[in-house]
N, C-alpha and C. Protein backbone atom coordinates (compact mmCIF):
# COMPACT_ATOMS: atom_id res chain seq x y z
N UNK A 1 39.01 -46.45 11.24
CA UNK A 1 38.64 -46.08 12.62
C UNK A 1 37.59 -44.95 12.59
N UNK A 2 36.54 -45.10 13.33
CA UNK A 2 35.82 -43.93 13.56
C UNK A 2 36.42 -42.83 14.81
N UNK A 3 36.15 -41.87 14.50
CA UNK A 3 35.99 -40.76 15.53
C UNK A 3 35.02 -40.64 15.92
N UNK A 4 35.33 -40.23 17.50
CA UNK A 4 34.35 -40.03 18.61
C UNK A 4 34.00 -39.02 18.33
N UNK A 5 32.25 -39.03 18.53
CA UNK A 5 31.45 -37.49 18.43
C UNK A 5 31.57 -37.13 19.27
N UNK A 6 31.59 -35.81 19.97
CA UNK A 6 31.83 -35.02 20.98
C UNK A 6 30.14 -34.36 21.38
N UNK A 7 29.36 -34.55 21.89
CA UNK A 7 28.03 -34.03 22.00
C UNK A 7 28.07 -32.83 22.15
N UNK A 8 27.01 -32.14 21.42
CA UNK A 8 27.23 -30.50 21.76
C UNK A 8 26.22 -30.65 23.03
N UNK A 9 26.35 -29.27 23.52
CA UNK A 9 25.22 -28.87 25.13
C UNK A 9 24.17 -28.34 24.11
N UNK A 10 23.35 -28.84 24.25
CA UNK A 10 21.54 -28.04 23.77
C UNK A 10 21.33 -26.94 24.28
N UNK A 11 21.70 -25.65 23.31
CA UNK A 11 21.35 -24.61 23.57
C UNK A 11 20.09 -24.31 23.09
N UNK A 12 19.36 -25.27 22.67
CA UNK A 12 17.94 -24.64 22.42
C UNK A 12 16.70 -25.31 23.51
N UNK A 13 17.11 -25.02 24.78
CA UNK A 13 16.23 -25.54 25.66
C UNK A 13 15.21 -24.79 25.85
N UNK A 14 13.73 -24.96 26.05
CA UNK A 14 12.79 -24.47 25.72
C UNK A 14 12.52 -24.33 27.17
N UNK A 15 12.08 -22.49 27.49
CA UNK A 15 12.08 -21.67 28.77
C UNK A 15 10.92 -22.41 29.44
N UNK A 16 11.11 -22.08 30.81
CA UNK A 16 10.28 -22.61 32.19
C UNK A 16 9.13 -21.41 32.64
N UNK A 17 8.05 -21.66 32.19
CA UNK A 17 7.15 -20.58 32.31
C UNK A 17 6.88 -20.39 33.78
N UNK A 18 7.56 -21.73 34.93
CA UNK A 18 7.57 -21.01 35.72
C UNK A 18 8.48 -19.76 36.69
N UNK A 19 9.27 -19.65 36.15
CA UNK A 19 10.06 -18.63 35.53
C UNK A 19 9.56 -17.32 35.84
N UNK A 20 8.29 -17.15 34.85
CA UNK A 20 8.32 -16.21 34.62
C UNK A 20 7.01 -15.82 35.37
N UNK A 21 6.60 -16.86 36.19
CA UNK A 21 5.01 -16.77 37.20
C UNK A 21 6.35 -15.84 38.30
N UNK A 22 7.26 -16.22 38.84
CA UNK A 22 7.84 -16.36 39.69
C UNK A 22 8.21 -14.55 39.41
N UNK A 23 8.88 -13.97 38.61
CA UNK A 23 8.98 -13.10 38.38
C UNK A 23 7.94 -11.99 38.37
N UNK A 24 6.73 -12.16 37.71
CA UNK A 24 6.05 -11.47 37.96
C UNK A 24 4.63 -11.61 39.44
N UNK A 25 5.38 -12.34 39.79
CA UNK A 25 4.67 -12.69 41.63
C UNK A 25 5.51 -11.48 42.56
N UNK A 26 6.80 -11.85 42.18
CA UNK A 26 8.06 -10.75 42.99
C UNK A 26 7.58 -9.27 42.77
N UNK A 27 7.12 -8.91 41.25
CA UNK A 27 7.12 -7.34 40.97
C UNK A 27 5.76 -7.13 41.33
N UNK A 28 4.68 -8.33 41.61
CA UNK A 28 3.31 -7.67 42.43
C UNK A 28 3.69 -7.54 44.19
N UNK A 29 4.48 -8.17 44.56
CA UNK A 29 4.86 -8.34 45.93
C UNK A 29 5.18 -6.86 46.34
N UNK A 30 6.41 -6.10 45.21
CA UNK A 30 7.02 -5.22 45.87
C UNK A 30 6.13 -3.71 45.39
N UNK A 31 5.66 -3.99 44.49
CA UNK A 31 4.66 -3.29 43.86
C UNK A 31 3.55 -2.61 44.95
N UNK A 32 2.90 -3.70 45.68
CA UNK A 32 1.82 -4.12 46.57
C UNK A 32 2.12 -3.08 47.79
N UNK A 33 3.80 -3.58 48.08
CA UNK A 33 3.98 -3.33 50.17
C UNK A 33 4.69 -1.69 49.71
N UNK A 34 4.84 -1.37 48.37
CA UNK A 34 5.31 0.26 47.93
C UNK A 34 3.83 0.88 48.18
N UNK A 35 2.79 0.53 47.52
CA UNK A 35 1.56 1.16 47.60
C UNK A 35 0.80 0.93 48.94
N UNK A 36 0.86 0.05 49.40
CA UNK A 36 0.15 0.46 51.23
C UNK A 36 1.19 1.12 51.97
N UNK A 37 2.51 0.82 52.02
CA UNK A 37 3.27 1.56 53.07
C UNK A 37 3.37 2.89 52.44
N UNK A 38 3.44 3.57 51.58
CA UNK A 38 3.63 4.94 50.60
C UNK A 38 2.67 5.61 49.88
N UNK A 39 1.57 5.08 50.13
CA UNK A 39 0.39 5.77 49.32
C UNK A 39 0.19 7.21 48.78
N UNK A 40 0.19 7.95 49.53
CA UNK A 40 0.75 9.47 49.53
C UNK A 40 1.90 9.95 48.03
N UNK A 41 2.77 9.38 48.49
CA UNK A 41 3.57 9.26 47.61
C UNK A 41 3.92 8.75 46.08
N UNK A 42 3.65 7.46 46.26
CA UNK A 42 3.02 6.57 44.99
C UNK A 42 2.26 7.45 44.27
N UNK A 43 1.37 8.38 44.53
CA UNK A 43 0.62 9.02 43.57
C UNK A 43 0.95 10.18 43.06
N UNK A 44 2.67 10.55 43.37
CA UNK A 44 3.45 11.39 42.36
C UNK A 44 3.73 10.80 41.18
N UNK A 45 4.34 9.65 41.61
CA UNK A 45 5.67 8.83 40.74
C UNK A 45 4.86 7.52 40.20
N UNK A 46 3.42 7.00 40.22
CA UNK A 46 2.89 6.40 39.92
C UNK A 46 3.28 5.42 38.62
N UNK A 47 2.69 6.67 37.70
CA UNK A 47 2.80 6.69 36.18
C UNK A 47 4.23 6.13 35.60
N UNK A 48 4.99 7.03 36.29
CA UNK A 48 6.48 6.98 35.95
C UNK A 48 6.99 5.22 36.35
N UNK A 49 6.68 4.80 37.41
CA UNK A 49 7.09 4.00 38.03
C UNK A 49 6.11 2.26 37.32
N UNK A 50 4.99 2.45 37.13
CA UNK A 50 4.51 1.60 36.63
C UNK A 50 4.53 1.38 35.27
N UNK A 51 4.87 2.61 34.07
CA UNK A 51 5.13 2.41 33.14
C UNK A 51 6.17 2.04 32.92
N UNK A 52 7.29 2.11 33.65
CA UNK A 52 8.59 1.43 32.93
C UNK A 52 8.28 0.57 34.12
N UNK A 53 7.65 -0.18 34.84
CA UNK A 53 7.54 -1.92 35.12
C UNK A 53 6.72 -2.53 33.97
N UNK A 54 5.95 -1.88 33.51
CA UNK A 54 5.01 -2.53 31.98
C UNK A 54 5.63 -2.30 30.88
N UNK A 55 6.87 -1.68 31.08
CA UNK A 55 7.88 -2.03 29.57
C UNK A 55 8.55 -3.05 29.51
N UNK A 56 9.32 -2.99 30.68
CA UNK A 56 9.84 -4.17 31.04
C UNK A 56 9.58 -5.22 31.14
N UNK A 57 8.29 -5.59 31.86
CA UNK A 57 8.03 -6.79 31.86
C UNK A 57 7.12 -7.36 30.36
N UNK A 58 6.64 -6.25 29.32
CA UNK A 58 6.44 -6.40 28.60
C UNK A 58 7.46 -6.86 27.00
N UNK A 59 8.73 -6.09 27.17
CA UNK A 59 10.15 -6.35 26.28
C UNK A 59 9.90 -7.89 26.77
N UNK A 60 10.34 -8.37 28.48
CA UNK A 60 10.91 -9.63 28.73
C UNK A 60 9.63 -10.97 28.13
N UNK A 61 8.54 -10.66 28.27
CA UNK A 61 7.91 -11.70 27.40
C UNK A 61 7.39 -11.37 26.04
N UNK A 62 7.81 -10.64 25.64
CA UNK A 62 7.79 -10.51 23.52
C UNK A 62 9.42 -10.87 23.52
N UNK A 63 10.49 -11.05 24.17
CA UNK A 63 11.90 -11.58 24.10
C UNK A 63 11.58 -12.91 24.37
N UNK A 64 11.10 -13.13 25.40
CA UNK A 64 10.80 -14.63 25.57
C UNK A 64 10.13 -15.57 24.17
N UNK A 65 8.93 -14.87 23.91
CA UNK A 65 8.25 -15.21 22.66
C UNK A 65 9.34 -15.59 21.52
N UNK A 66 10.21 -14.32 21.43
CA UNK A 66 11.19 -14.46 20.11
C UNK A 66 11.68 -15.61 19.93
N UNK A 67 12.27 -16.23 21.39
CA UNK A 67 13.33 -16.77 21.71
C UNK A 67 12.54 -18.32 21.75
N UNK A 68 11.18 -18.35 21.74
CA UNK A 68 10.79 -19.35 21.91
C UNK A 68 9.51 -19.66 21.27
N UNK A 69 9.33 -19.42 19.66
CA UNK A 69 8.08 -18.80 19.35
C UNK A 69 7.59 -19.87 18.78
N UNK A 70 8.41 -21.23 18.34
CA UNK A 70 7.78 -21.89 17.89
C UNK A 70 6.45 -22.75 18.84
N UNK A 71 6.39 -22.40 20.23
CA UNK A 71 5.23 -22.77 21.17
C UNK A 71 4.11 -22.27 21.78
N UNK A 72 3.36 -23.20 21.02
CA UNK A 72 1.80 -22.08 21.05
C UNK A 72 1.48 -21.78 22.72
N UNK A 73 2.46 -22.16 23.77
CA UNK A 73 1.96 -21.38 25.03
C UNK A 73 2.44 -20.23 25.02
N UNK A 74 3.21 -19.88 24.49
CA UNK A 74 3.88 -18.90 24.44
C UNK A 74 3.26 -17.46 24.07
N UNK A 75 2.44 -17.76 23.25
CA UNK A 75 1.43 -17.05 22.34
C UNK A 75 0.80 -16.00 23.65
N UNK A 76 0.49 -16.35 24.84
CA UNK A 76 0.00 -15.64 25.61
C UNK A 76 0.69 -14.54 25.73
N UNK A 77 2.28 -15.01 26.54
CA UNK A 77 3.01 -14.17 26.60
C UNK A 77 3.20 -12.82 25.86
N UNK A 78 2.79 -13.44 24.76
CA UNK A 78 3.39 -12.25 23.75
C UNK A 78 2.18 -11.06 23.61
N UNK A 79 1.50 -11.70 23.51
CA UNK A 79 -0.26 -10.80 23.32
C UNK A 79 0.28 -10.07 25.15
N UNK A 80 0.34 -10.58 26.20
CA UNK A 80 0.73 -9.70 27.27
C UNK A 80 1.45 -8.72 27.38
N UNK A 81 2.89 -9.40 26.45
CA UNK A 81 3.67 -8.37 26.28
C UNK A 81 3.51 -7.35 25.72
N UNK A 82 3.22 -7.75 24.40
CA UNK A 82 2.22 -6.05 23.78
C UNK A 82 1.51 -5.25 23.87
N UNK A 83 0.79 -5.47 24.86
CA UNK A 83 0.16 -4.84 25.52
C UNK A 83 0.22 -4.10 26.78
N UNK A 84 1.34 -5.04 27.18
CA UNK A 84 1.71 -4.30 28.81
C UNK A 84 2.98 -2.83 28.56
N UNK A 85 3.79 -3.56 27.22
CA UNK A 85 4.43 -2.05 26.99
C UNK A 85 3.50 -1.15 26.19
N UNK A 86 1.99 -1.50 25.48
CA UNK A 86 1.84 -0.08 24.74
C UNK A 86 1.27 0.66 26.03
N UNK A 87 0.86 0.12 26.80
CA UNK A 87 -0.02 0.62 28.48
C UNK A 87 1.06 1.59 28.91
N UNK A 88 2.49 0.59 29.30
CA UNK A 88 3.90 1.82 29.49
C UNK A 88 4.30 2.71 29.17
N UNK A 89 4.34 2.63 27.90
CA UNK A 89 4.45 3.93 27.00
C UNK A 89 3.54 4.84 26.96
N UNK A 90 2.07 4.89 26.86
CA UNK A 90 0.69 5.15 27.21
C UNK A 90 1.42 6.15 29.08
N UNK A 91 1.85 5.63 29.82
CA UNK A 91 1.85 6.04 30.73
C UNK A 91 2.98 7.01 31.34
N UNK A 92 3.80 6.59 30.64
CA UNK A 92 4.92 7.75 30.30
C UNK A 92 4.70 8.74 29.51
N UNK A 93 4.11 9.09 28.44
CA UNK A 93 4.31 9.65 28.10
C UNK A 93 2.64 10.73 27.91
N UNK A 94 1.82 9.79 28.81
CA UNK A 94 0.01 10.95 28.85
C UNK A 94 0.21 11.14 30.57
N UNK A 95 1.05 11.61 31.33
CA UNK A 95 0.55 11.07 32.82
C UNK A 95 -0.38 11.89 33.11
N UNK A 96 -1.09 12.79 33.07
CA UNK A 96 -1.92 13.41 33.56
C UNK A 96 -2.95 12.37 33.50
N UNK A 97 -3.27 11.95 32.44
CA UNK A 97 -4.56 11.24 31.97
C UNK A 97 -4.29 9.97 32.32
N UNK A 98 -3.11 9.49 32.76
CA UNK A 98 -2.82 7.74 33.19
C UNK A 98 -2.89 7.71 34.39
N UNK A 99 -3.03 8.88 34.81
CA UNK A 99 -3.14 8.71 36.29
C UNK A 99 -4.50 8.99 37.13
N UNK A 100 -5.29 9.09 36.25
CA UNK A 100 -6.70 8.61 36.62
C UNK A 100 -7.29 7.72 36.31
N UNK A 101 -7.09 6.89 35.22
CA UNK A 101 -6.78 5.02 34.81
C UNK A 101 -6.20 4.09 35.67
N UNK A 102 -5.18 4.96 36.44
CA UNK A 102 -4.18 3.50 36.60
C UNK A 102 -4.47 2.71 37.64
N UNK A 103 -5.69 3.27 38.53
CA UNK A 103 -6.24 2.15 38.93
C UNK A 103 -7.36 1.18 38.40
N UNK A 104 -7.75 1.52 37.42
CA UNK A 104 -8.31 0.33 36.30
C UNK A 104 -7.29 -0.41 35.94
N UNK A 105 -6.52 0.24 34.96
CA UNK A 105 -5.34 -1.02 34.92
C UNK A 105 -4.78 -2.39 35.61
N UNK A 106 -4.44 -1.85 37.19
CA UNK A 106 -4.08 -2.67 38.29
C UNK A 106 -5.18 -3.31 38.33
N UNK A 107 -6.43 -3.07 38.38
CA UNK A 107 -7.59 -4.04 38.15
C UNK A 107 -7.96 -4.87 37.47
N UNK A 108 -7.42 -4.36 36.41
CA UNK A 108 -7.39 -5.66 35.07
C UNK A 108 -6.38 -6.23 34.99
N UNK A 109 -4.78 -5.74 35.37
CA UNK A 109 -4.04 -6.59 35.83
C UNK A 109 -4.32 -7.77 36.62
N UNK A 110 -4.80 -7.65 37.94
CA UNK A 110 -5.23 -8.71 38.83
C UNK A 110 -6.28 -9.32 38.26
N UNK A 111 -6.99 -9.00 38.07
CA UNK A 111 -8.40 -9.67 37.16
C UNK A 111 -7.52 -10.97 36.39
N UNK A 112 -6.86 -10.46 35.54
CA UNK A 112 -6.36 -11.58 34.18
C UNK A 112 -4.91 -12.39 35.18
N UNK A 113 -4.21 -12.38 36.26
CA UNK A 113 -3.63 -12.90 36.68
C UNK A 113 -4.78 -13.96 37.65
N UNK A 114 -5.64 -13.34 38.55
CA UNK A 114 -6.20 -14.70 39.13
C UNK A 114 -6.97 -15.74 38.12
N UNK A 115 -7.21 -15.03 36.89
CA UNK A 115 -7.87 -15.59 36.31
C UNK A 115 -6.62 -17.42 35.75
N UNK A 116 -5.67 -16.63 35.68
CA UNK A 116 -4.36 -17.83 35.16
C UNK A 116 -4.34 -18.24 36.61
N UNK A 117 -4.21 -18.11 37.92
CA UNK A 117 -3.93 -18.92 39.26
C UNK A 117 -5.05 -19.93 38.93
N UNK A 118 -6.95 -19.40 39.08
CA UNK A 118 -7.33 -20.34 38.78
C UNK A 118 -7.17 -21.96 37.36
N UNK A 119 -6.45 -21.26 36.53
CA UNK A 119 -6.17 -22.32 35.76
C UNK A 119 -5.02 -23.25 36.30
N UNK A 120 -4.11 -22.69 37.23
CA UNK A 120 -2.79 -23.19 38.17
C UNK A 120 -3.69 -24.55 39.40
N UNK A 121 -4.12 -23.79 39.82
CA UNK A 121 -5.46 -24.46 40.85
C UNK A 121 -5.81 -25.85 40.05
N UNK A 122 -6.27 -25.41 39.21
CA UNK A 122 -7.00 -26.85 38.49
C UNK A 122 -5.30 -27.79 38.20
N UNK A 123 -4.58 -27.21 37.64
CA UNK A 123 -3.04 -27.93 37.68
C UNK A 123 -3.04 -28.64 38.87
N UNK A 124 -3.13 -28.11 39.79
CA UNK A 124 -3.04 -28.62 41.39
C UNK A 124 -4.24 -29.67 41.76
N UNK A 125 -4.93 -29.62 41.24
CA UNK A 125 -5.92 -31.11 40.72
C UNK A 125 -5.51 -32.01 40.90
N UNK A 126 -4.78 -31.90 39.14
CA UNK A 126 -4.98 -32.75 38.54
C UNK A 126 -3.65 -33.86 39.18
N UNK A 127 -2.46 -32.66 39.53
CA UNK A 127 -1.44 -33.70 40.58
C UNK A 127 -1.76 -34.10 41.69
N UNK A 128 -3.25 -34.35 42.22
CA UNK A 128 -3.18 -34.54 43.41
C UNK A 128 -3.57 -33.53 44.50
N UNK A 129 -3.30 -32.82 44.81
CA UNK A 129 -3.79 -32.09 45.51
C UNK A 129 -5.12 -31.94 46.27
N UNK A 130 -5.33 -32.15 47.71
CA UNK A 130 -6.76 -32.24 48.52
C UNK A 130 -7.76 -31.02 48.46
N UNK A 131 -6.85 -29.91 48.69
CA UNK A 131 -7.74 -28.27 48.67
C UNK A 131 -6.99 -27.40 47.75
N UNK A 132 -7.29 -28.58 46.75
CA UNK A 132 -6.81 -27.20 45.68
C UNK A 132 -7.96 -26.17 44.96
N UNK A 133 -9.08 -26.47 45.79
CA UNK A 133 -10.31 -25.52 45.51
C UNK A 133 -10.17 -24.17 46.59
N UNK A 134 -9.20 -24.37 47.19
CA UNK A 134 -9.03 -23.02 48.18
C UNK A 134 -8.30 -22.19 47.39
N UNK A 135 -7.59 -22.48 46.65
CA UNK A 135 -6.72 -21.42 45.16
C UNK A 135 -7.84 -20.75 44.50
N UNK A 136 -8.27 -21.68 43.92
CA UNK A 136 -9.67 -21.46 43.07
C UNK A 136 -11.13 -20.47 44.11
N UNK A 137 -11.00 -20.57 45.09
CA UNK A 137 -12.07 -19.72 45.71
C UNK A 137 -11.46 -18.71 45.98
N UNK A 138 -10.30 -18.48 46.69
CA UNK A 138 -9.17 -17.26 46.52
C UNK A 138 -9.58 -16.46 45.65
N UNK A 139 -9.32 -17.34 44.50
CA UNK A 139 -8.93 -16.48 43.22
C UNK A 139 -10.12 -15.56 42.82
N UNK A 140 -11.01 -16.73 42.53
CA UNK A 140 -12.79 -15.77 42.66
C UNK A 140 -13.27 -14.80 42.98
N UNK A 141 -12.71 -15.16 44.40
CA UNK A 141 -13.04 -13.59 45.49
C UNK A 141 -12.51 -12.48 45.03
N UNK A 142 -10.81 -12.45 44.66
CA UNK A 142 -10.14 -11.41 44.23
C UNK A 142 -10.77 -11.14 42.85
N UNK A 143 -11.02 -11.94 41.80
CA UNK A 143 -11.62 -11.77 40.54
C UNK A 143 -12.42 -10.33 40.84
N UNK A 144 -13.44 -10.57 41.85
CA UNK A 144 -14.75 -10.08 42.01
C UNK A 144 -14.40 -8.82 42.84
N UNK A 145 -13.66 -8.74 43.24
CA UNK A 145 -12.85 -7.21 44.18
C UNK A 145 -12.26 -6.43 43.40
N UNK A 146 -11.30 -6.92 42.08
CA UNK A 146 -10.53 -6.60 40.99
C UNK A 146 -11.79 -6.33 40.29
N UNK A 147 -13.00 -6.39 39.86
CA UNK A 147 -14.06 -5.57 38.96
C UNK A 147 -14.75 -4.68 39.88
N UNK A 148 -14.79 -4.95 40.96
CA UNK A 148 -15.42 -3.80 41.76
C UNK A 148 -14.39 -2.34 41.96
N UNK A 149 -13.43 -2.85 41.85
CA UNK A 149 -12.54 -1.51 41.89
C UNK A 149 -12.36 -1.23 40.76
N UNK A 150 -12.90 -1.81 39.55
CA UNK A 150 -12.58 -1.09 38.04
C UNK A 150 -13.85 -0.12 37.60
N UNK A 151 -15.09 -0.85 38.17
CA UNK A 151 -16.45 -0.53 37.72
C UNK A 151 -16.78 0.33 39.09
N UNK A 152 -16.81 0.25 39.93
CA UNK A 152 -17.13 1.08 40.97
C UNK A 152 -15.55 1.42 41.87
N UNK A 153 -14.59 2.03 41.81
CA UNK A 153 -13.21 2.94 42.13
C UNK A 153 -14.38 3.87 43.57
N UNK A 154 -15.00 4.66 42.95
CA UNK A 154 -15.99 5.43 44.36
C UNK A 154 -16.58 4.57 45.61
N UNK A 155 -16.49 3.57 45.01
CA UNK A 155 -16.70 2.81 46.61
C UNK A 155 -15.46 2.81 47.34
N UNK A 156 -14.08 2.82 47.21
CA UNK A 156 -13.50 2.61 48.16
C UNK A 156 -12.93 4.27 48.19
N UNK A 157 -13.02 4.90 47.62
CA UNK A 157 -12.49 6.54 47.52
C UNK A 157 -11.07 6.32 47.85
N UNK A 158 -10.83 7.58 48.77
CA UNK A 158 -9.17 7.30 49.02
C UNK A 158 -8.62 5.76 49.44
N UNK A 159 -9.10 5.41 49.50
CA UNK A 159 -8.32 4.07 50.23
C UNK A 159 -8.24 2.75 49.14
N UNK A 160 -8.72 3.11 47.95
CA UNK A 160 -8.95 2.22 46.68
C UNK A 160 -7.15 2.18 46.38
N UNK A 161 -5.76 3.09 46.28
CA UNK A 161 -4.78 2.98 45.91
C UNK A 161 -4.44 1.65 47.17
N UNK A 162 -4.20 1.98 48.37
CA UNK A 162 -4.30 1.22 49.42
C UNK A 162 -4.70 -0.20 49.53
N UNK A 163 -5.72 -0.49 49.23
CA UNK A 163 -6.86 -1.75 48.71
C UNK A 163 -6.11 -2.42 47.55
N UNK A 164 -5.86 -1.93 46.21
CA UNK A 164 -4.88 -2.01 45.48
C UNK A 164 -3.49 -2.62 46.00
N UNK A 165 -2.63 -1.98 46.69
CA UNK A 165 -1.60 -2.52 46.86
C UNK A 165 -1.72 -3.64 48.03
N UNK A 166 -3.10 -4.37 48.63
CA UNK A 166 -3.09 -5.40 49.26
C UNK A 166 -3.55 -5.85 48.96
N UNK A 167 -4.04 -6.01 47.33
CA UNK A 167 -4.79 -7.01 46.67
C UNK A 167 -3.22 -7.08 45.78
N UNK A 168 -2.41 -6.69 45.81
CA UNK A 168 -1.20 -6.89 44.89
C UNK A 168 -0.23 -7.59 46.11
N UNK A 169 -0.22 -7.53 46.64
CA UNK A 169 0.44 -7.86 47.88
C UNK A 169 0.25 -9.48 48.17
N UNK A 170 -1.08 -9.48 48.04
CA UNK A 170 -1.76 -10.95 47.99
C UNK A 170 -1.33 -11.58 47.09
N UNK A 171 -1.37 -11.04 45.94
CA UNK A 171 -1.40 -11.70 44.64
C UNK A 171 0.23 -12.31 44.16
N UNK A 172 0.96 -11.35 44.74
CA UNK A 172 2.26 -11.94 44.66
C UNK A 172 2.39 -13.18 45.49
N UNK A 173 2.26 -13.08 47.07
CA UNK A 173 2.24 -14.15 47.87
C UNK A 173 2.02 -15.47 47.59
N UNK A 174 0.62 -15.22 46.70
CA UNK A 174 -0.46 -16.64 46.48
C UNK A 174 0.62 -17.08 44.75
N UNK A 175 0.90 -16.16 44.21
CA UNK A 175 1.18 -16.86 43.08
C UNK A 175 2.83 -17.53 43.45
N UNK A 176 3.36 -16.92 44.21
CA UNK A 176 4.90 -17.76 44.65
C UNK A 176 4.28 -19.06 45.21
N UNK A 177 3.38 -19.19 46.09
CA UNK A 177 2.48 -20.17 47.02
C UNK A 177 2.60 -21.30 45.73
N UNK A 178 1.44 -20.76 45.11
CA UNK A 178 1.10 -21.82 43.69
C UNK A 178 2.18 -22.32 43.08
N UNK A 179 3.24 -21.80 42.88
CA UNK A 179 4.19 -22.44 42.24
C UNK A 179 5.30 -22.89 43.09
N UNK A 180 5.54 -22.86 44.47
CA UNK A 180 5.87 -24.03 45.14
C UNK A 180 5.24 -24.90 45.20
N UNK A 181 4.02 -24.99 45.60
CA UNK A 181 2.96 -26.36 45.40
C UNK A 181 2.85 -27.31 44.36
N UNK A 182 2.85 -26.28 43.61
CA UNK A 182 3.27 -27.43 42.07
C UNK A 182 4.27 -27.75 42.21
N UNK A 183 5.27 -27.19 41.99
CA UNK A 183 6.95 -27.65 42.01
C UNK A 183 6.35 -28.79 43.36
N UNK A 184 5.97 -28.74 44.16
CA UNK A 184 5.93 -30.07 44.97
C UNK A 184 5.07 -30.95 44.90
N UNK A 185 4.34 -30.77 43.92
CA UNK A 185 3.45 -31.45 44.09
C UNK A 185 3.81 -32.44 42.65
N UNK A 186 4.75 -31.72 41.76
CA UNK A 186 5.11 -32.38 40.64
C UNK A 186 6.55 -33.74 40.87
N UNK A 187 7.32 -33.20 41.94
CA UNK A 187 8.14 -33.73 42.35
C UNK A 187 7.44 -35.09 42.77
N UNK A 188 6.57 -35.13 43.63
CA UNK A 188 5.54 -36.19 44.35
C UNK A 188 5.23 -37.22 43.23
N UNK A 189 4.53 -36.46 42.10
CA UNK A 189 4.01 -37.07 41.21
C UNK A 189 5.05 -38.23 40.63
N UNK A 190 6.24 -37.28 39.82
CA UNK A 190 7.49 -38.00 39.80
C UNK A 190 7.46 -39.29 40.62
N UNK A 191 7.88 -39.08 41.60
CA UNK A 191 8.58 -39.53 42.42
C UNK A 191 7.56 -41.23 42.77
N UNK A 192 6.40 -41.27 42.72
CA UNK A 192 5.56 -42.12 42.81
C UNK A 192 5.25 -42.86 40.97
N UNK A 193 5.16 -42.49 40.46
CA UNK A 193 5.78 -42.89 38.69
C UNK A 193 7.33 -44.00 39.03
N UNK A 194 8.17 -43.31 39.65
CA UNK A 194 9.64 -43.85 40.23
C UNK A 194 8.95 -45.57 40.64
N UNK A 195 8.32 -45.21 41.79
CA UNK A 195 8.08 -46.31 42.52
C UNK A 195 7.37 -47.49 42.22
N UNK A 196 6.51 -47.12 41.06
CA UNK A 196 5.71 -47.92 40.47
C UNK A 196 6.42 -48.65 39.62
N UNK A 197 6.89 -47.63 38.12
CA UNK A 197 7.98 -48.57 37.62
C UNK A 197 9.02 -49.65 38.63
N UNK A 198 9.18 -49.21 39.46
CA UNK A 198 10.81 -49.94 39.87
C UNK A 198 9.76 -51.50 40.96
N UNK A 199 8.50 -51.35 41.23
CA UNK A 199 7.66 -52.07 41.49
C UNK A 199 7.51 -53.52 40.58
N UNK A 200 7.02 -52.28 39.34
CA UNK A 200 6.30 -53.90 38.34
C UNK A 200 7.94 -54.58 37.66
N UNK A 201 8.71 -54.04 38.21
CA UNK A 201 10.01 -54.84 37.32
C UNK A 201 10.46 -55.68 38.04
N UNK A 202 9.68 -56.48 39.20
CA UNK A 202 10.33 -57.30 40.64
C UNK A 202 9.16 -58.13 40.33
């Protein structure tokens, strides 16, 4: 007689990067409506406050990486992650001097995030999607606002922290946006694959 195998549960399921869009959409969201409603303020606790969000979110994708390294998408993550905690640490522990940077930072932050929406955009293409060039022109615009506040900060003077937290504000919004759209737009896709097969078998 044989014995019945008992299936194990696959604990090696390989993580949902959207996941982790989703996560870091939330910490530009709250990031964003702290710096326009608190401005004043924000520029005590700045340093303090953004360096341990760039540890953190830097540990969680070099953990992610660990946990999932045999995939070369992953590879991004990790180069992010290392970088977003040496910036943290950098900012904890120089604040005098990080706190006349740290709005470059947030600039190159947004910079290299619309730069990945526009690659999301083209995702939204390729499933279909009618105006998925309105992501992609979005994104542009902010691209080009995100170097103007890195390379020229004196154009907007006081109101550049401000500007900042509603270009972060945005950026959270649009990237939750993008990844419902996909998530629906992938479902669609599915779902018409469904119909076709169950078509040619009649």
């Amino acid at each position: 007689m044989f014995k019945k195998q008992i299936d194990k549960p696959n604990t090696n399921k390989k993580r949902n990067p959207a996941n982790y869009i989703i996560i870091s959409s939330l910490a530009y969201l709250v990031m964003g409506l702290i710096m326009i409603i608190f401005p004043t303020a924000v520029e005590n606790f700045i340093c303090i406050a953004l360096g341990s969000a760039l540890i953190i979110y830097g540990i969680f994708n070099i953990i992610s990486f660990v946990r999932d390294k045999n995939s070369n998408a992953m590879m991004l993550e990790f180069i992010i992650g290392v970088l977003a905690t040496g910036l943290g640490l950098f900012a904890l522990f120089s604040q005098h001097l990080m706190l006349n940077i740290v709005e470059i930072i947030i600039g190159v932050l947004i910079v290299v995030d619309n730069i990945m929406d526009i690659k999301h955009s083209i995702q939204l293409k390729k499933l279909g999607m009618k105006y998925w060039w309105i992501y992609s022109a979005l994104s542009v615009a902010v691209i080009i606002l995100g170097l103007i506040t890195i390379f020229f900060p004196q154009f907007f003077a006081k109101a550049l922290l401000i500007l900042l937290g509603i270009i972060l504000t945005y950026q959270g919004i649009s990237g939750l946006c993008i990844m419902l759209t996909i998530g629906h737009y992938s479902k669609k896709a599915s779902a018409d694959v469904i119909d076709t097969t169950a078509t040619e078998n009649y």
